[in-house]
Each structure stands twice: as C-alpha cells, then as structure tokens.
N, C-alpha and C. Protein backbone atom coordinates (compact mmCIF):
# COMPACT_ATOMS: atom_id res chain seq x y z
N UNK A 1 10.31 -14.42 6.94
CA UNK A 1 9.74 -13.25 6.32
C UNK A 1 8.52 -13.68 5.51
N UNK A 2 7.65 -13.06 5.79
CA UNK A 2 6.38 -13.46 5.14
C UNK A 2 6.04 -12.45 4.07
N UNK A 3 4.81 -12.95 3.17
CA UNK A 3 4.63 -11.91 1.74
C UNK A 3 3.68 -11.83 1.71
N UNK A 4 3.42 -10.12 1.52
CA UNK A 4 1.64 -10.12 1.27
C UNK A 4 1.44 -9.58 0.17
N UNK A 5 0.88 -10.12 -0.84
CA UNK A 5 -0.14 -9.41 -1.84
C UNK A 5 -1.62 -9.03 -1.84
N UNK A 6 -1.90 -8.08 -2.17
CA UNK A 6 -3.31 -7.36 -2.23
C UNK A 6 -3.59 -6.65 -3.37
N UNK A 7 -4.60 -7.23 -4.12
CA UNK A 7 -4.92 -6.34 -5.75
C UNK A 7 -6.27 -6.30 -4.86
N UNK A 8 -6.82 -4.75 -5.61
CA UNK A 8 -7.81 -4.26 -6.00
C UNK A 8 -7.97 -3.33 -7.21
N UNK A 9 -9.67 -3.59 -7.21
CA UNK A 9 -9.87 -2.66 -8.89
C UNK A 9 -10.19 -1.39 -8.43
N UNK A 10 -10.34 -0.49 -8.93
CA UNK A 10 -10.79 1.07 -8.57
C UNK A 10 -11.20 1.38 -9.65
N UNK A 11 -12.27 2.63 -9.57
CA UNK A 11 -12.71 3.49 -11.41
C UNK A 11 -11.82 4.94 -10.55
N UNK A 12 -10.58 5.07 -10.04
CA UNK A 12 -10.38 6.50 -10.13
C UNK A 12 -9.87 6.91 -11.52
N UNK A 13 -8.71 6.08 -12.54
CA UNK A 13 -8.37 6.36 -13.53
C UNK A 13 -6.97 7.09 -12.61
N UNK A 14 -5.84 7.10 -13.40
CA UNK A 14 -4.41 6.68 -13.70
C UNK A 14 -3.77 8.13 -12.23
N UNK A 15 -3.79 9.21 -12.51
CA UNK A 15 -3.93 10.20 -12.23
C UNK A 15 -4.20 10.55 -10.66
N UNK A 16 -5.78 10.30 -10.44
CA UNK A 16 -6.63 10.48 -9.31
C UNK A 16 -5.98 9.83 -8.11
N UNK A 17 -5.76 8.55 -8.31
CA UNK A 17 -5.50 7.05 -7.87
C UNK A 17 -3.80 7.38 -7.44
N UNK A 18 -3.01 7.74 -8.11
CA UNK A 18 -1.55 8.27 -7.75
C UNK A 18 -1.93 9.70 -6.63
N UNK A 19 -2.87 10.61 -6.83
CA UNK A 19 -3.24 11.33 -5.70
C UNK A 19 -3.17 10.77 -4.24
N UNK A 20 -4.29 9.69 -4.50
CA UNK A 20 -4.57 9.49 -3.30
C UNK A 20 -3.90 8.40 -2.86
N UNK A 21 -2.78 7.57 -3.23
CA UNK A 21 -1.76 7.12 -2.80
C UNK A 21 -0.33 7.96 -2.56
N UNK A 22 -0.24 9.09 -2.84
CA UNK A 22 0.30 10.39 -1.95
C UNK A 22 -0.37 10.22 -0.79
N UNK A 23 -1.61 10.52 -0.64
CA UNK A 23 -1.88 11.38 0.13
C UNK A 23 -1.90 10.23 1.34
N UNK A 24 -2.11 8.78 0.96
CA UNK A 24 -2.28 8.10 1.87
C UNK A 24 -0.52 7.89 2.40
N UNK A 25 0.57 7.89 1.51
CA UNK A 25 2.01 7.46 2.07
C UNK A 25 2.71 8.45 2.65
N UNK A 26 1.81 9.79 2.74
CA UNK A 26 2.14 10.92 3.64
C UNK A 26 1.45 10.94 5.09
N UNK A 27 0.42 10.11 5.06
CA UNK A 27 -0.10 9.71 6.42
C UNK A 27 0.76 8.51 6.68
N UNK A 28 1.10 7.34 6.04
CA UNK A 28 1.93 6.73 6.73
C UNK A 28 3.07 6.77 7.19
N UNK A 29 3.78 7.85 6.20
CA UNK A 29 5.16 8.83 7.09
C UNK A 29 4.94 9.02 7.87
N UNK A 30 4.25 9.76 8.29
CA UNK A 30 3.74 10.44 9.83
C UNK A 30 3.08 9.72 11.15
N UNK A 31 2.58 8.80 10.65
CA UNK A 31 1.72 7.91 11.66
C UNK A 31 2.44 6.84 11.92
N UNK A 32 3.28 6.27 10.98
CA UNK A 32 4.27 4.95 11.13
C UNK A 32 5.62 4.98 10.23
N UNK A 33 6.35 5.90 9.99
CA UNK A 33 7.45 6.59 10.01
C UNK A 33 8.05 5.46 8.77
N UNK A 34 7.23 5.42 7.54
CA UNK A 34 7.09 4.39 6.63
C UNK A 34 7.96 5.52 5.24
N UNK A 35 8.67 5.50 5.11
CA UNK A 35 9.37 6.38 3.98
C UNK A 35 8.99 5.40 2.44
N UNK A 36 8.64 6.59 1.78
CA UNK A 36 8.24 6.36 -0.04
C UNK A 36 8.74 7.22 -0.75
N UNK A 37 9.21 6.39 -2.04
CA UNK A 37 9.41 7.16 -3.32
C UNK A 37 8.37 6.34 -4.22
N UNK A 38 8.50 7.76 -5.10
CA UNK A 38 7.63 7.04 -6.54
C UNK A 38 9.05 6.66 -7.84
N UNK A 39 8.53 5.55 -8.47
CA UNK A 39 9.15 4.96 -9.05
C UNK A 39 8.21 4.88 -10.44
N UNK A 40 8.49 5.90 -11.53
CA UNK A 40 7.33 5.38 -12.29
C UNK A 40 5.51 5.96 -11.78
N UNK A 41 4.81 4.65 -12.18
CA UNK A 41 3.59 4.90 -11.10
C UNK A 41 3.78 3.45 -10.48
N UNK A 42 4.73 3.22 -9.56
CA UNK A 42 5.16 2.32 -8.61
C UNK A 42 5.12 3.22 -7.34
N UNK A 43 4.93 3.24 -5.93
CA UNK A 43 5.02 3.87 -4.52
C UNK A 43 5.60 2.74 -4.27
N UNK A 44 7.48 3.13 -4.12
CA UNK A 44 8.40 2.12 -3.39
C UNK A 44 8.23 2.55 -1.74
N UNK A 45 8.03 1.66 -0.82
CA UNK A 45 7.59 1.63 0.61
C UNK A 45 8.56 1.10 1.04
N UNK A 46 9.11 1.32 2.57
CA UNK A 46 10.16 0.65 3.61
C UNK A 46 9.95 1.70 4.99
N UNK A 47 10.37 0.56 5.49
CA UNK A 47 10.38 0.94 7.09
C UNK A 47 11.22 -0.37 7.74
N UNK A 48 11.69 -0.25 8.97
CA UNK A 48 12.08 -1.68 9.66
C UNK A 48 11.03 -2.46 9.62
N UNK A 49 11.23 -4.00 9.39
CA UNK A 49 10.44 -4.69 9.41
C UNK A 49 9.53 -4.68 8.00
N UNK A 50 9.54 -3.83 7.20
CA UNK A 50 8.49 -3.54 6.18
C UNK A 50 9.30 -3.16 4.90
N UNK A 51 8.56 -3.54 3.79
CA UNK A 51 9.22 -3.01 2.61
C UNK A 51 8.32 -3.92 1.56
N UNK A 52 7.94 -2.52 0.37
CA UNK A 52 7.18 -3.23 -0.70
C UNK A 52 6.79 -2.44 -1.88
N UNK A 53 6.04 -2.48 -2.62
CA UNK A 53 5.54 -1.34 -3.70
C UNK A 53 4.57 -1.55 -4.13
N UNK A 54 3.57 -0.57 -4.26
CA UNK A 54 2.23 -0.27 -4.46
C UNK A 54 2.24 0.01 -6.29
N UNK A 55 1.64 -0.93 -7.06
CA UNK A 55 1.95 -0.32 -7.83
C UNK A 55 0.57 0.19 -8.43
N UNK A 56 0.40 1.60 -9.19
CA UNK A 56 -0.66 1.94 -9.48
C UNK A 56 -1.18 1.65 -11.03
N UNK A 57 -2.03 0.94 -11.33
CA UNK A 57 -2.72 0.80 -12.73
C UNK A 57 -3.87 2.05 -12.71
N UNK A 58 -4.61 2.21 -14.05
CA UNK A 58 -5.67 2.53 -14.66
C UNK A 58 -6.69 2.25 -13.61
N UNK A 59 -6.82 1.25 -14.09
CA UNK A 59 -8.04 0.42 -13.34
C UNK A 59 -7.92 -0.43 -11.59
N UNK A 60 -6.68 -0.44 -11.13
CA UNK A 60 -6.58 -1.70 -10.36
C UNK A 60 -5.10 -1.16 -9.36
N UNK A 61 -5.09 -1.70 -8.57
CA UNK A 61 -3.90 -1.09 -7.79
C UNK A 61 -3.63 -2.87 -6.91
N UNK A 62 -1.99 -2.83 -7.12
CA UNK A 62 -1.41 -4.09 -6.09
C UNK A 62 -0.29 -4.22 -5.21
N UNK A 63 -0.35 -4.08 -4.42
CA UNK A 63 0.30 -4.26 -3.52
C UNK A 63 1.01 -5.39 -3.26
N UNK A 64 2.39 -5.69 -3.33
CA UNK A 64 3.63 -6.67 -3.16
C UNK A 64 4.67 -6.11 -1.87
N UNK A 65 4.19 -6.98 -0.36
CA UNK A 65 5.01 -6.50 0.63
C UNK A 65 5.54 -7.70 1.30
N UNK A 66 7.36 -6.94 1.82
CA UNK A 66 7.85 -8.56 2.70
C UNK A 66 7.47 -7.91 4.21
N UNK A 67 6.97 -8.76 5.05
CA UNK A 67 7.08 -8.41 6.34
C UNK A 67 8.04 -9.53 7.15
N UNK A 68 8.91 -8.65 8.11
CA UNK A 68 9.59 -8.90 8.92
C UNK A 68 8.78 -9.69 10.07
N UNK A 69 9.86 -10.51 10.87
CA UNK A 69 9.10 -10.79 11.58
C UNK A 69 8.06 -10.77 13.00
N UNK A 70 8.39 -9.39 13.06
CA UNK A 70 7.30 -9.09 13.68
C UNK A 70 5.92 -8.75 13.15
N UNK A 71 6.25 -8.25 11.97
CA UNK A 71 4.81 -7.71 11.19
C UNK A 71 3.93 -9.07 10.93
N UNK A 72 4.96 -10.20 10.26
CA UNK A 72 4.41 -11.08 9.88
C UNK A 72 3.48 -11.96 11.06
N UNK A 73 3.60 -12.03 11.96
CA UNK A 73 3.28 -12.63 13.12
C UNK A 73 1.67 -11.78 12.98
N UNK A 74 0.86 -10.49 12.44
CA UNK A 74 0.21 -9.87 12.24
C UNK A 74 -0.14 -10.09 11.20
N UNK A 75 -0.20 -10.95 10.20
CA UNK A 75 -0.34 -10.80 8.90
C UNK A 75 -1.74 -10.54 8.12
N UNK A 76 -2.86 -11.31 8.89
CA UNK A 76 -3.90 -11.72 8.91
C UNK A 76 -4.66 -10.36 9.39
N UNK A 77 -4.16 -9.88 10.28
CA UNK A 77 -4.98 -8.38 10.85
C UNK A 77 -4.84 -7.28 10.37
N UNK A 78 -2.97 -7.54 9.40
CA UNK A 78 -2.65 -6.39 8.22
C UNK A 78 -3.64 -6.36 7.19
N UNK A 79 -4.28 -7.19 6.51
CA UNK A 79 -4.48 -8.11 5.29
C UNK A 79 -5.99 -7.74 5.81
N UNK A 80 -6.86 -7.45 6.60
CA UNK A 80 -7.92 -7.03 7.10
C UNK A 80 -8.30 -5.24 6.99
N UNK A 81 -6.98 -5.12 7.68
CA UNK A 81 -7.05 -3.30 7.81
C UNK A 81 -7.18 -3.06 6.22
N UNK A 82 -5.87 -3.79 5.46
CA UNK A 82 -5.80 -3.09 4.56
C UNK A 82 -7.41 -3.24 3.44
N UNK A 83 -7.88 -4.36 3.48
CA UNK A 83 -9.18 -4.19 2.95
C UNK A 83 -10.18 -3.07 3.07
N UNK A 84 -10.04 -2.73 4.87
CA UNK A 84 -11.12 -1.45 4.85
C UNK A 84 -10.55 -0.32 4.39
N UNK A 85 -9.45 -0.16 4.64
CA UNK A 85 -8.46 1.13 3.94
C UNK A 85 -8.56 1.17 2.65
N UNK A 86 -8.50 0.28 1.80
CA UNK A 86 -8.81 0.55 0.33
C UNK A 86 -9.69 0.64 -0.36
N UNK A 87 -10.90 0.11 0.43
CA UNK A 87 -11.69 0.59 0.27
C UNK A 87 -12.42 2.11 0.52
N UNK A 88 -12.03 2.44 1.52
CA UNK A 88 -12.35 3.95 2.12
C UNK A 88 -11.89 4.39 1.01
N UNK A 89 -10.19 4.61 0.77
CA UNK A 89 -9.64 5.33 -0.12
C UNK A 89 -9.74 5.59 -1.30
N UNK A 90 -10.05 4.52 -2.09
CA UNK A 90 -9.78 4.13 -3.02
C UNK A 90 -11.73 3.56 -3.82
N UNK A 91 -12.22 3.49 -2.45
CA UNK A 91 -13.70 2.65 -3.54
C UNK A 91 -13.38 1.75 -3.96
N UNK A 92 -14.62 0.75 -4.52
CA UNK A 92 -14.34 -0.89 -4.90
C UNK A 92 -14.64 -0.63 -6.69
C-alpha cells in the first residue's frame, strides 16, 4: 500500500474552499463511485482500493491518501492529475 501526500496553498479562505471541495467529492461520487463525509473541515474519502482525507485550512489544503494496490502501481500519474486539478479548482 502506498501513501500519497499533496499540500497546496489557496487564497479561497475557510468557507469558499469547503464549497468547492463539495462540489469536487460530488463529482467524484459520480464519476468514480468515491463516497465522502465531512468530518470537521476534514473530507473523509474511500472507495476500494482508496481511502484518505482532504483536510481543509484557511490558507492551504492537504491531502493524506493510502492507495491499494492497484492505484498505487499509478501513483506518479495520480500525483500529476491531481496537480492540474487543484489547480483548476482551487488556484495556486
């Protein structure tokens, strides 16, 4: 099982930033059948193979995920997407 971490900073502020991590773990329900709760301003994540939590700051958002081993075998191309994705979403 492999582990990925991913911090980034954002200026959405506390609020905005929990929006649009809805709005993004309602596309991943749907597109990759990825079930979330909020915990706090934590987004607890799981799916087979997947499981982790997004947690949301002020300023900065990080991501702590285990991948199974199939995901992990991908890790490098996850760890890519997710750069342009957070950026789209989220701004640098």
């Amino acid at each position: 099982m492999a582990e990925l971490i991913f911090e980034r900073p954002h200026a959405l502020g506390l609020e905005a930033a929990r929006a649009v991590t809805q709005r993004l773990a309602d596309e991943m329900r749907t597109d990759y059948g990825v079930d979330s709760h909020w915990n706090g301003n934590d987004l607890v994540f799981s799916r087979s193979g997947l499981s982790g939590v997004l947690r949301i700051n002020p300023d900065s958002l990080r991501l702590e995920a285990k991948l199974g081993f199939l995901f992990s075998t991908y890790k490098t191309r996850i760890e890519a997407s997710m750069a342009a994705n957070f950026e789209r979403y989220f701004g640098a």
